[in-house]
C-alpha atoms as a PDB file:
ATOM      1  CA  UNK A   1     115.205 120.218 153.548  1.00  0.00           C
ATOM      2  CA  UNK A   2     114.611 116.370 152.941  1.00  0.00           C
ATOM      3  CA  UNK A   3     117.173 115.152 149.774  1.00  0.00           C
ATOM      4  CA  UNK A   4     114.115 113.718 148.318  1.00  0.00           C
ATOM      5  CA  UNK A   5     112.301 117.385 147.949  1.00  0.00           C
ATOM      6  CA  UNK A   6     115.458 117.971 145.228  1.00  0.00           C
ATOM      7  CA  UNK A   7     114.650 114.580 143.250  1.00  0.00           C
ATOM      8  CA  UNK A   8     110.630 115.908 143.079  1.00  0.00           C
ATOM      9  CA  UNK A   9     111.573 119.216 141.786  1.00  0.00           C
ATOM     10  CA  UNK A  10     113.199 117.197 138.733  1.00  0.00           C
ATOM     11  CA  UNK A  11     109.895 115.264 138.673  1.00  0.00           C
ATOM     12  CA  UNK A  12     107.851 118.650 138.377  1.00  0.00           C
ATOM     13  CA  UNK A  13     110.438 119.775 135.760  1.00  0.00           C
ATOM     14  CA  UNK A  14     109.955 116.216 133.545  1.00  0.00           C
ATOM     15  CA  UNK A  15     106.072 116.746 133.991  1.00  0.00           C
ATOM     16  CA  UNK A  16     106.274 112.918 135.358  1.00  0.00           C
ATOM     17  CA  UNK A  17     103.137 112.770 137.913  1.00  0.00           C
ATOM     18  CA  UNK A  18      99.841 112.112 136.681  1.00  0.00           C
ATOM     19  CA  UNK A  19      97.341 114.573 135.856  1.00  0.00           C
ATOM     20  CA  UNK A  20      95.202 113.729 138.669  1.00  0.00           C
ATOM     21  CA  UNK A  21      97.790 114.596 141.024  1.00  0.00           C
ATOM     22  CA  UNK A  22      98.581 118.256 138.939  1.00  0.00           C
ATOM     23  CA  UNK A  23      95.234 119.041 139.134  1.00  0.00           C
ATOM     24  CA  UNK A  24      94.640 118.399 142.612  1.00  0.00           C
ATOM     25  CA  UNK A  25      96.977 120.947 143.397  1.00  0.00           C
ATOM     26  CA  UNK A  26     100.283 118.633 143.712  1.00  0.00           C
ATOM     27  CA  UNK A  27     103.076 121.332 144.095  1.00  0.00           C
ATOM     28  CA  UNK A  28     106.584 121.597 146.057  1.00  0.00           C
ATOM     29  CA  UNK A  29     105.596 124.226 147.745  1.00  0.00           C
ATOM     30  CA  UNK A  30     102.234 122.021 148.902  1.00  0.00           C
ATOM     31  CA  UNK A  31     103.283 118.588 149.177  1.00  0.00           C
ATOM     32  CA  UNK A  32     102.554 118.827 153.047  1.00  0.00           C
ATOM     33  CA  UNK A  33      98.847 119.055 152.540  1.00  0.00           C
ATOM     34  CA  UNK A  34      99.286 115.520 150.162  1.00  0.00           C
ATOM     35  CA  UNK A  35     100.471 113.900 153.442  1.00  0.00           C
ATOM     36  CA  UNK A  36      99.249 111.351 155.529  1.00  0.00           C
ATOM     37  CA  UNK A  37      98.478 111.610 159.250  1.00  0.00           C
ATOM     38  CA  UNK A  38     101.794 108.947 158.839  1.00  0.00           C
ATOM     39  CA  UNK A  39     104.048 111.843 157.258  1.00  0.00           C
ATOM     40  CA  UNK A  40     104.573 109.456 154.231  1.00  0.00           C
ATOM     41  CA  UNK A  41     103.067 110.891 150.410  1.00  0.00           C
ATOM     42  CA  UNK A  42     101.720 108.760 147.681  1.00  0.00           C
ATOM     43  CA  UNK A  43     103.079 109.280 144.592  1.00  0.00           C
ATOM     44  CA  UNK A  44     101.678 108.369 141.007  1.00  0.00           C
ATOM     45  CA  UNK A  45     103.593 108.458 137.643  1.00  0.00           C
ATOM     46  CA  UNK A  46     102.399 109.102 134.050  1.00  0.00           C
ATOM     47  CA  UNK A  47     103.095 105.280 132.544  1.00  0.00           C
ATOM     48  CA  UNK A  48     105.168 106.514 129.468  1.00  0.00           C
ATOM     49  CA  UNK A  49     107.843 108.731 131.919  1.00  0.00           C
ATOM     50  CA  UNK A  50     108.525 105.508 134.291  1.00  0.00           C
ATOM     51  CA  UNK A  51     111.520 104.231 131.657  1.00  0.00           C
ATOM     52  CA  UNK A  52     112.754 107.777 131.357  1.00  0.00           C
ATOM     53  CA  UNK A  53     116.117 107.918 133.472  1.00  0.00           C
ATOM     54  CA  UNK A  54     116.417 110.698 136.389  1.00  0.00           C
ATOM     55  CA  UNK A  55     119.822 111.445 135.820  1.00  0.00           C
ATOM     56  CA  UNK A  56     120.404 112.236 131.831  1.00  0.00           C
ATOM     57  CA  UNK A  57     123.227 112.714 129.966  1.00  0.00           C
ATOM     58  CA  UNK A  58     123.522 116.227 128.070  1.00  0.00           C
ATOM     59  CA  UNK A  59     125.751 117.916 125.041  1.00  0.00           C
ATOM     60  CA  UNK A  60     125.951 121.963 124.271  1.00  0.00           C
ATOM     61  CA  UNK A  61     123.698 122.586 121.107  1.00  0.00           C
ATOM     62  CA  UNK A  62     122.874 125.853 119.017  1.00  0.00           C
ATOM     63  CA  UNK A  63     120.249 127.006 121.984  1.00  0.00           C
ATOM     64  CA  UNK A  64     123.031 126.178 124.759  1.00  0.00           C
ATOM     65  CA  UNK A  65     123.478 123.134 126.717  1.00  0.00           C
ATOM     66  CA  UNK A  66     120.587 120.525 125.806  1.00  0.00           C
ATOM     67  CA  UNK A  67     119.506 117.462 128.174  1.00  0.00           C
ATOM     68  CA  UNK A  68     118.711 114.292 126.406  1.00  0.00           C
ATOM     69  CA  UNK A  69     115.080 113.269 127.071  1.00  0.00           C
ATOM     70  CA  UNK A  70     116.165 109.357 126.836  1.00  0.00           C
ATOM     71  CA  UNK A  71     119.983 109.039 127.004  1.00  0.00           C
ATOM     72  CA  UNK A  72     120.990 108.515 130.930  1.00  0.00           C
ATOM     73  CA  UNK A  73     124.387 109.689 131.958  1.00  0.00           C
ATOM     74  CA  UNK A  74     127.392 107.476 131.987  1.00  0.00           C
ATOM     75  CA  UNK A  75     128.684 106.111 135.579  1.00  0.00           C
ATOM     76  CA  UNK A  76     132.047 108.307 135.122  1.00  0.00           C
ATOM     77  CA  UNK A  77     129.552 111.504 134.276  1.00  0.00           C
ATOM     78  CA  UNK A  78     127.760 110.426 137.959  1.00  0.00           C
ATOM     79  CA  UNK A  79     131.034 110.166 139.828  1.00  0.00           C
ATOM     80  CA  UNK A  80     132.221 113.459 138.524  1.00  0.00           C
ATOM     81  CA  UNK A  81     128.698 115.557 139.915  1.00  0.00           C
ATOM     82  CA  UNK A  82     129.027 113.643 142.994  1.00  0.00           C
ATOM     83  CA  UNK A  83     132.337 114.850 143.487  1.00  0.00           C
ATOM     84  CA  UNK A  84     132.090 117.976 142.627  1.00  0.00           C
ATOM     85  CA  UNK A  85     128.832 118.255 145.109  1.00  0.00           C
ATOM     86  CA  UNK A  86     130.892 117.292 147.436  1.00  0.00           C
ATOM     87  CA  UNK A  87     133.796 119.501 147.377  1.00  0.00           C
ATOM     88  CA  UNK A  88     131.260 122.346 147.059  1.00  0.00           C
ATOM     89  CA  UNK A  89     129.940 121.351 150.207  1.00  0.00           C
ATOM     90  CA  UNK A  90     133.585 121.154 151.801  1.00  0.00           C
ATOM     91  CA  UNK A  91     133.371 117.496 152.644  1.00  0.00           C
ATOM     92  CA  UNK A  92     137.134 116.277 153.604  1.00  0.00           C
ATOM     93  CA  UNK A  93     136.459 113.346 151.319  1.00  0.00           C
ATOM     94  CA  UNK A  94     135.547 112.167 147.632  1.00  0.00           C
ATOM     95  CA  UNK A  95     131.753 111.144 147.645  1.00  0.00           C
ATOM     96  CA  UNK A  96     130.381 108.848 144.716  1.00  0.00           C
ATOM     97  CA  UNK A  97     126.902 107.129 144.461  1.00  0.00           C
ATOM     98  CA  UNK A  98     127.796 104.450 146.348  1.00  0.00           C
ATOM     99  CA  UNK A  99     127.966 106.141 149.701  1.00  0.00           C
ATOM    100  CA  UNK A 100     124.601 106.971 149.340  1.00  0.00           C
ATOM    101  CA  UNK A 101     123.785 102.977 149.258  1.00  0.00           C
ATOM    102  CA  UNK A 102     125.936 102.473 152.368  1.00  0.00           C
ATOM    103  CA  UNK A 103     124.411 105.485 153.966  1.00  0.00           C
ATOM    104  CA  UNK A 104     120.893 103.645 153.696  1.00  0.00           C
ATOM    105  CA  UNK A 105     121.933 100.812 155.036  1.00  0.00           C
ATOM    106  CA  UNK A 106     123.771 102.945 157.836  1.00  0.00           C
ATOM    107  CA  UNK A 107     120.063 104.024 158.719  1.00  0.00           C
ATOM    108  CA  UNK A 108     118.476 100.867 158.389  1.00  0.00           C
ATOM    109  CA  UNK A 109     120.452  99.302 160.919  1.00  0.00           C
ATOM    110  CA  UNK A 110     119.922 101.920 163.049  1.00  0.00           C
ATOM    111  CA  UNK A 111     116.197 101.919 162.943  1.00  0.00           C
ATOM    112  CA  UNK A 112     116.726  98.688 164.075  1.00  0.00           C
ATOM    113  CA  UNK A 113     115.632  96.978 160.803  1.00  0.00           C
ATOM    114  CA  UNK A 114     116.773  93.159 160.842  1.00  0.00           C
ATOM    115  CA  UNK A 115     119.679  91.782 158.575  1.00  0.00           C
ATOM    116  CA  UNK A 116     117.305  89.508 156.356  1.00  0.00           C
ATOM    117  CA  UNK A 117     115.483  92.457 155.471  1.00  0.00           C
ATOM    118  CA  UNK A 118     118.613  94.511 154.336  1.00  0.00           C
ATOM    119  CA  UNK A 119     119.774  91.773 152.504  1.00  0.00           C
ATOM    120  CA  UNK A 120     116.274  91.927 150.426  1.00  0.00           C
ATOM    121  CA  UNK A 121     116.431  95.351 150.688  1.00  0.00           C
ATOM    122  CA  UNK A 122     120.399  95.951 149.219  1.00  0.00           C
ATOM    123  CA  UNK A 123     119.910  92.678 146.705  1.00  0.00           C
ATOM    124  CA  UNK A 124     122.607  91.356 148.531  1.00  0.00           C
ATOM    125  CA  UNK A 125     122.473  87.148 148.544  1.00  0.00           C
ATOM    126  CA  UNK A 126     125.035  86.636 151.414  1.00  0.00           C
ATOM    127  CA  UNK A 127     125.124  88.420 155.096  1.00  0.00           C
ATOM    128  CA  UNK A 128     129.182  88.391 154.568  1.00  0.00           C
ATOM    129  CA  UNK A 129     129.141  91.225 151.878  1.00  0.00           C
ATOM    130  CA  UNK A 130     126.631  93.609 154.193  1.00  0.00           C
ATOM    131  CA  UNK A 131     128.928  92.883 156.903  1.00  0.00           C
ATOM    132  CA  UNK A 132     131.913  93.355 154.960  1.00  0.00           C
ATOM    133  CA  UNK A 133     131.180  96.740 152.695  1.00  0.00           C
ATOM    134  CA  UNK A 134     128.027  98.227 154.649  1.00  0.00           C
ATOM    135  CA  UNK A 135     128.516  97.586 158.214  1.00  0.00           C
ATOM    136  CA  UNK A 136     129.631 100.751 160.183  1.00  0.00           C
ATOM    137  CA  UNK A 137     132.247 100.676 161.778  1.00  0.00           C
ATOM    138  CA  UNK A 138     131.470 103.729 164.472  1.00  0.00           C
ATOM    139  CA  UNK A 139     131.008 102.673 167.868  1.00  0.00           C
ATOM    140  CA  UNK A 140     127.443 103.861 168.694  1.00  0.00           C
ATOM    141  CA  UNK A 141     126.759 101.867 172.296  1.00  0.00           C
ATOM    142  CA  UNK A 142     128.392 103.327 175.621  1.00  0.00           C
ATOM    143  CA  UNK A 143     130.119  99.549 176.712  1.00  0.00           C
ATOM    144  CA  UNK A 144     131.192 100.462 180.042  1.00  0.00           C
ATOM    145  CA  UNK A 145     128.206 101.729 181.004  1.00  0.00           C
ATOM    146  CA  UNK A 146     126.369  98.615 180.040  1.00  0.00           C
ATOM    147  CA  UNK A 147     128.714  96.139 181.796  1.00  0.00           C
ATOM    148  CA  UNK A 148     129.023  98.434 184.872  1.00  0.00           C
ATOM    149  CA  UNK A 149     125.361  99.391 185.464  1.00  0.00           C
ATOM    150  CA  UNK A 150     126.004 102.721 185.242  1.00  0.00           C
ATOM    151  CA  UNK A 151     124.191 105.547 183.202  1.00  0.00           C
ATOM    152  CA  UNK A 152     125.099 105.903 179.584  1.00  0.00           C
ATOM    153  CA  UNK A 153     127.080 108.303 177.838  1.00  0.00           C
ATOM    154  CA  UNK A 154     126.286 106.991 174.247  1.00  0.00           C
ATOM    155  CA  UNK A 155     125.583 110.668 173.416  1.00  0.00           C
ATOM    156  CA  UNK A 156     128.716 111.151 174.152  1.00  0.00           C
ATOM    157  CA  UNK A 157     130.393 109.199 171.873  1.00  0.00           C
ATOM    158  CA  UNK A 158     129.857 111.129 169.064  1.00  0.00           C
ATOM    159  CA  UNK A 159     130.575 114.888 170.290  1.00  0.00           C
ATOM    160  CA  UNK A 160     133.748 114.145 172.541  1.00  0.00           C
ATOM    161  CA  UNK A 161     137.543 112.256 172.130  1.00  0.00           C
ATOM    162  CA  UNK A 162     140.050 111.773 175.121  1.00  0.00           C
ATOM    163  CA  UNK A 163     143.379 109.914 174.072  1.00  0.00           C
ATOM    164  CA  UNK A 164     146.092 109.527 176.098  1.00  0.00           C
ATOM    165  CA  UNK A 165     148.843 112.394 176.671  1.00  0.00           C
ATOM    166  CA  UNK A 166     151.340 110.196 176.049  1.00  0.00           C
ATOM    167  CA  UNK A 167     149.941 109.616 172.204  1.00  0.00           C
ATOM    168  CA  UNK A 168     150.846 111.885 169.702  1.00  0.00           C
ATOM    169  CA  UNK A 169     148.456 113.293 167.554  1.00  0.00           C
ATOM    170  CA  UNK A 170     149.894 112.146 163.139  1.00  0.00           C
ATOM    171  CA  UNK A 171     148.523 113.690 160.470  1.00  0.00           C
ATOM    172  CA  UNK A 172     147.298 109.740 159.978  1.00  0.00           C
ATOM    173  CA  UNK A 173     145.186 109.918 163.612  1.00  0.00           C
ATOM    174  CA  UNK A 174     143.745 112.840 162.230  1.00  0.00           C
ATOM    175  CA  UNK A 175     142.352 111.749 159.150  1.00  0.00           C
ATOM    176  CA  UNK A 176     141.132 108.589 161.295  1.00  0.00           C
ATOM    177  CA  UNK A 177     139.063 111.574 163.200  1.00  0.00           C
ATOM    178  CA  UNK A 178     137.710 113.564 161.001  1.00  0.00           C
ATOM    179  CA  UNK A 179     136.244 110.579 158.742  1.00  0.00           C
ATOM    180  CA  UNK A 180     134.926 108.709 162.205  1.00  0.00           C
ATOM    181  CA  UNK A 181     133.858 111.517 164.377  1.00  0.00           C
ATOM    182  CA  UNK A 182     132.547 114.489 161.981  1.00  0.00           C
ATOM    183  CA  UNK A 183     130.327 115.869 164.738  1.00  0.00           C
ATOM    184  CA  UNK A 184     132.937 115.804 167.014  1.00  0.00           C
ATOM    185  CA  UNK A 185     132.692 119.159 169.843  1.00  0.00           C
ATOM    186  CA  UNK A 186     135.723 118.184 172.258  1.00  0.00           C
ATOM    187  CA  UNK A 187     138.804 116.730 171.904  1.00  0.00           C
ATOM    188  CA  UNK A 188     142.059 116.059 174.080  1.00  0.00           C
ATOM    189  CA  UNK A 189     145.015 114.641 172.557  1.00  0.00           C
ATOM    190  CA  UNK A 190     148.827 115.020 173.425  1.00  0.00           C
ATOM    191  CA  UNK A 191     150.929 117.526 172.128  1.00  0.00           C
ATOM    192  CA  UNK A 192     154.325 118.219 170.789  1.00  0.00           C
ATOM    193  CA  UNK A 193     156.047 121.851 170.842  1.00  0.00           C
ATOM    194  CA  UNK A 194     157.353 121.326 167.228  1.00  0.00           C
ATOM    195  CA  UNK A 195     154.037 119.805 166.236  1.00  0.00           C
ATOM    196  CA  UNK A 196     151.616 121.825 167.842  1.00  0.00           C
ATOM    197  CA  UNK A 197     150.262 123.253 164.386  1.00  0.00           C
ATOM    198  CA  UNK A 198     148.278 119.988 163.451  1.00  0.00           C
ATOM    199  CA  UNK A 199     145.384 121.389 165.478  1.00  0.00           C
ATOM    200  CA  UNK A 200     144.841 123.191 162.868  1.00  0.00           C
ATOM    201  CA  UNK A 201     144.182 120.615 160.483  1.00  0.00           C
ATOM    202  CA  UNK A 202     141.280 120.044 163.000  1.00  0.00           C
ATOM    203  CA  UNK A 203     139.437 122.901 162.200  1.00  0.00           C
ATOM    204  CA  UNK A 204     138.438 122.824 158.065  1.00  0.00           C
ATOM    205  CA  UNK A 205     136.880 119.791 159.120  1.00  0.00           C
ATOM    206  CA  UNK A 206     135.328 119.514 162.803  1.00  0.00           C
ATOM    207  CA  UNK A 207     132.371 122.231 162.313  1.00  0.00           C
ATOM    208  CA  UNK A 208     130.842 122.170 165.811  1.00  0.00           C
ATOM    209  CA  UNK A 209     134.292 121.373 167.648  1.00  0.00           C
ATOM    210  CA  UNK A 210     134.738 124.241 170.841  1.00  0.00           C
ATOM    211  CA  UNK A 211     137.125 122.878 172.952  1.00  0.00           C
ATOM    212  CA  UNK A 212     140.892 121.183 172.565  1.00  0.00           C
ATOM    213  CA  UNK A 213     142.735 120.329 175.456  1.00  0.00           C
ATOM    214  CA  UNK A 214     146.707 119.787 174.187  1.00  0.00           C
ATOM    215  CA  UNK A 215     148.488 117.643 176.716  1.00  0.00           C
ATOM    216  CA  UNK A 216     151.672 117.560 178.382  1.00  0.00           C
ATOM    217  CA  UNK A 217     153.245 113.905 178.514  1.00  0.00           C
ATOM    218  CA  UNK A 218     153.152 113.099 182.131  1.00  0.00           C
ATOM    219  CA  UNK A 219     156.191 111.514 181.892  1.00  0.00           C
ATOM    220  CA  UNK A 220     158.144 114.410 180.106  1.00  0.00           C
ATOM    221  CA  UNK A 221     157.291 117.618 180.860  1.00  0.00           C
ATOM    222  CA  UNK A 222     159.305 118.959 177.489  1.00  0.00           C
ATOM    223  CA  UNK A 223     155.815 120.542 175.829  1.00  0.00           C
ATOM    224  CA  UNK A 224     154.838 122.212 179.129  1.00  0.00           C
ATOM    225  CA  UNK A 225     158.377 123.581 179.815  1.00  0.00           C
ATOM    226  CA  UNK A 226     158.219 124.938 175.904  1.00  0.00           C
ATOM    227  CA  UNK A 227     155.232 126.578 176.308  1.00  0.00           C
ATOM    228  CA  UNK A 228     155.948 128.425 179.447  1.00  0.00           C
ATOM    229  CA  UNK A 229     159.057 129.652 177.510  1.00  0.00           C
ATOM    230  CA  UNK A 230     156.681 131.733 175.504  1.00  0.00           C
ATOM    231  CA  UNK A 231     155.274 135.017 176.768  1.00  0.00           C
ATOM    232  CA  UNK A 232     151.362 134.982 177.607  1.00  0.00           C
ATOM    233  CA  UNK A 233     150.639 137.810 174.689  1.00  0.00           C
ATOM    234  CA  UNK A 234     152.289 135.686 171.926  1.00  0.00           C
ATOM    235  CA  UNK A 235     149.975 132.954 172.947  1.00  0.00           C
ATOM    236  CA  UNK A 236     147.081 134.768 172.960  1.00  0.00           C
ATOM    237  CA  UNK A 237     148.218 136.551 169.279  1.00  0.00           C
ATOM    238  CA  UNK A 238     148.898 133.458 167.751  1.00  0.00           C
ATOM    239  CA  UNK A 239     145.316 131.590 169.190  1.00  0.00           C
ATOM    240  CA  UNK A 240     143.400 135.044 168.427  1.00  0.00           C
ATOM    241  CA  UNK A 241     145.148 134.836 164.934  1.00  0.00           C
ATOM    242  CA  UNK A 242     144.228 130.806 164.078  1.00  0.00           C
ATOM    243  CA  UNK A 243     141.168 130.753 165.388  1.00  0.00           C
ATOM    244  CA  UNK A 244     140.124 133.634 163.113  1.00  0.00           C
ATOM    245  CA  UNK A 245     139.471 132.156 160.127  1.00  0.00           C
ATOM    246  CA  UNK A 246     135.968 130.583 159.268  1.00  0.00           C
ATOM    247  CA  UNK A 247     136.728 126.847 160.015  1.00  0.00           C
ATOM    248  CA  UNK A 248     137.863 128.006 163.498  1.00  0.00           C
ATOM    249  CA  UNK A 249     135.154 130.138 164.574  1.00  0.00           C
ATOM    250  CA  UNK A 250     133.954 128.184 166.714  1.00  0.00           C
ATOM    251  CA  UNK A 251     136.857 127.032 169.337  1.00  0.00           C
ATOM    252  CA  UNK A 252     136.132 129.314 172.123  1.00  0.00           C
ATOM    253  CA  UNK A 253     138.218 127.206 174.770  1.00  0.00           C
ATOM    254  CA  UNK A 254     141.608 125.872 174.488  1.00  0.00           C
ATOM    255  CA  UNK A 255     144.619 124.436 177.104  1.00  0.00           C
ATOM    256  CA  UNK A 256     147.975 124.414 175.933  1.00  0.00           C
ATOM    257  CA  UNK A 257     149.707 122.189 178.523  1.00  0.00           C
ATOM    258  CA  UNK A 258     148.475 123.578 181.972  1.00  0.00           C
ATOM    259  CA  UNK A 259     147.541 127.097 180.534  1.00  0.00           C
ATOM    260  CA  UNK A 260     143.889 127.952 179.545  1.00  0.00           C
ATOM    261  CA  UNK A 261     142.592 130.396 176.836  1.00  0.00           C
ATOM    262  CA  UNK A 262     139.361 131.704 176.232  1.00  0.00           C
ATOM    263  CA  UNK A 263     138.538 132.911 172.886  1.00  0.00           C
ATOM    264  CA  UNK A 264     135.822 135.695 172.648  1.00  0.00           C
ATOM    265  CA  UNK A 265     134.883 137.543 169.957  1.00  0.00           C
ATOM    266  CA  UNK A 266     136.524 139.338 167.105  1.00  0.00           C
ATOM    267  CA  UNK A 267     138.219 142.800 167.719  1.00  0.00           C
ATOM    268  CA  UNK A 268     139.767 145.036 164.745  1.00  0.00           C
ATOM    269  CA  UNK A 269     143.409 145.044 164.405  1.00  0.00           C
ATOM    270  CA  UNK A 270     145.352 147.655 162.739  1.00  0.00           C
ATOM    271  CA  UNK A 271     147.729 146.388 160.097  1.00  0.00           C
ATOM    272  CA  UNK A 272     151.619 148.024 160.805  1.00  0.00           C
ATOM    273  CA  UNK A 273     152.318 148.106 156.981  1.00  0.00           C
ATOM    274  CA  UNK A 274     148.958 149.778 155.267  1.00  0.00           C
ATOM    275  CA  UNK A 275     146.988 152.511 158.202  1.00  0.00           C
ATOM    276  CA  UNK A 276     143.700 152.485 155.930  1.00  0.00           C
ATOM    277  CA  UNK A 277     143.205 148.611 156.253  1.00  0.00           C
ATOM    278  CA  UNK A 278     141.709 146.906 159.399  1.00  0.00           C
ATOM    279  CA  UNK A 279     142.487 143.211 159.886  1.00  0.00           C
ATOM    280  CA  UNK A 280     139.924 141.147 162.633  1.00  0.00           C
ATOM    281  CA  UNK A 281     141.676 138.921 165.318  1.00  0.00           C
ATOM    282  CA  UNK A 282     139.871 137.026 167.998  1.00  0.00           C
ATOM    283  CA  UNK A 283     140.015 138.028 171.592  1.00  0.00           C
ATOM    284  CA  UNK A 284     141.819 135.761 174.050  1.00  0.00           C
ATOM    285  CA  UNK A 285     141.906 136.030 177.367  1.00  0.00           C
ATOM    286  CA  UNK A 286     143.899 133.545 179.933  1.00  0.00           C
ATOM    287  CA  UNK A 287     142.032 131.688 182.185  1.00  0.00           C
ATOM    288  CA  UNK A 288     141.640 129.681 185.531  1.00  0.00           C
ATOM    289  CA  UNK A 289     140.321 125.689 185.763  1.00  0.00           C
ATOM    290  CA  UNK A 290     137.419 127.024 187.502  1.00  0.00           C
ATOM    291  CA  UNK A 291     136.176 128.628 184.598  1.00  0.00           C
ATOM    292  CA  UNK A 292     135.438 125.173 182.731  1.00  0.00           C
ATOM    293  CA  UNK A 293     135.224 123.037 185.798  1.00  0.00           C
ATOM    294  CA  UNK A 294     131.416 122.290 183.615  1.00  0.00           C
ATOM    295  CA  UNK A 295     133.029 121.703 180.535  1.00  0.00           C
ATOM    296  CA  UNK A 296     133.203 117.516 180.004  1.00  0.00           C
ATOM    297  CA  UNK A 297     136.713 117.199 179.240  1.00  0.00           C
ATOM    298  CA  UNK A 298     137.616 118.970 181.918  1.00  0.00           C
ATOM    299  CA  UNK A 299     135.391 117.469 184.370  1.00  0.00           C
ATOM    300  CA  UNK A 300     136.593 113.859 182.780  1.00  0.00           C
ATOM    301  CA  UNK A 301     140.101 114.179 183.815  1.00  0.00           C
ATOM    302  CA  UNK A 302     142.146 112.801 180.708  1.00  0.00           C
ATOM    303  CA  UNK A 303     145.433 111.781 182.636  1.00  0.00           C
ATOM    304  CA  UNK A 304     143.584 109.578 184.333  1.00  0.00           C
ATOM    305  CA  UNK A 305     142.111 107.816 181.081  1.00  0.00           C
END
């Protein structure tokens, strides 16, 4: 549902359209029929609601909590709702009004919408400060390809990460991840034995992410040799077990080193210390290259980026 739908409810609620509009029929449930053949609505306001703020500022009372009718709510009372709405939500990081001014001029410039206009648009007197606090700084524009000739793999961009083996996935790299590349679906990224549990701190925040490839240096086979140390069924217990939590659900391939996992779907476990409970564990099975020769960080082969 469109954001904006939420600030019309609060419209309805404050009885703010005029009358003409109520008794054509103006509803949330009907506001497509108000449309234009554009998509866009035209919206008219009672005169005496247009100083009345959206956001208000409100103190308990004798009947409950009471919303002031003319009082608007303090910037610190703003920051707090936004926050909360965002941890609600599970975002990895604080949100506050003022990412919802950077996000419009996010989509601006990408509808293409020329820097003079966002400057009248944002208020802003100088190009520097768009540049400086509202220009993104995701790459959205397949280089290579452009240079080259070749087809484009913008889409690309967004959904899949190859680093180098011989770079070491930090705790810092994977904040830098998360925050750049929130829709990300693949990644590859070398690996250490010791430090082989910071895929995990993937998962909370990569929704739609299916496939990790964790790489052996090429020039120090130590992670491979450790992982071969471990038996096959201890692999697959300790995948089926971290991959069964919500934030996880959706891995279904993974390479540790040169072996390959696939991760099905959940089977019942019985739990050794209580009979009558039933624990749920994801199903891994090993597998051969073949079986993901279609999969595109596979079929990009990362030592060779």
């Amino acid at each position: 549902m469109c954001p904006i739908v939420y600030f019309l409810a609060l419209a309805f609620v404050d009885n703010a359209f005029h009358p003409e509009l109520i008794q054509a029929g103006l509803s949330v449930r009907r506001l497509h029929s108000f449309a234009r053949p554009s998509g866009t609505i035209d919206f008219s306001f009672r005169e005496e609601i247009l100083d009345t703020p959206v956001f208000r500022s409100s103190s308990g009372g004798l009947y409950g909590k009471q919303t002031s009718r003319s009082r608007a709510s303090s910037a610190d009372t703003l920051g707090r709702w936004f926050a909360r709405l965002g941890q609600r939500a599970g975002l990895p990081h604080p949100i506050t009004p003022y990412c919802l001014r950077r996000e419009v001029a996010t989509s601006l410039t990408d509808a293409g919408v020329s820097q003079l206009q966002l400057l009248q648009i944002l208020g802003h007197r100088k190009i520097d400060t768009y540049l400086r606090h509202y220009q993104s700084t995701e790459v959205r524009v397949d280089v290579q390809a452009t240079f080259f000739g070749t087809t484009s793999k913008a889409n690309m961009i967004k959904e899949i990460v190859l680093l180098p083996p011989q770079w070491r996935l930090t705790s810092d790299n994977i904040a830098l991840i998360v925050r750049n590349c929130p829709n990300l679906e693949q990644l590859v990224f070398g690996a250490d034995f010791d430090k082989i549990s910071n895929s995990r701190l993937l998962m909370p925040f990569l929704p739609k992410i299916f496939a990790l490839r964790l790489l052996d240096n090429p020039d120090n086979n130590g992670f491979r040799d450790k992982i071969r140390e471990v038996d096959d069924g201890r692999h697959k217990e300790m995948i089926g077990s971290s991959t069964s939590a919500r934030e996880g659900s959706k891995i279904r391939l993974m390479e540790l080193a040169d072996l390959l996992f696939e991760i099905g779907k959940f089977e019942p476990m019985e739990d050794p210390d209580n009979p009558w409970k039933m624990n749920y564990r994801r199903s891994v099975r090993k597998r051969d290259r073949e079986a993901v020769e279609d999969v595109d960080i596979w079929k990009l082969d990362s030592y060779k980026v």
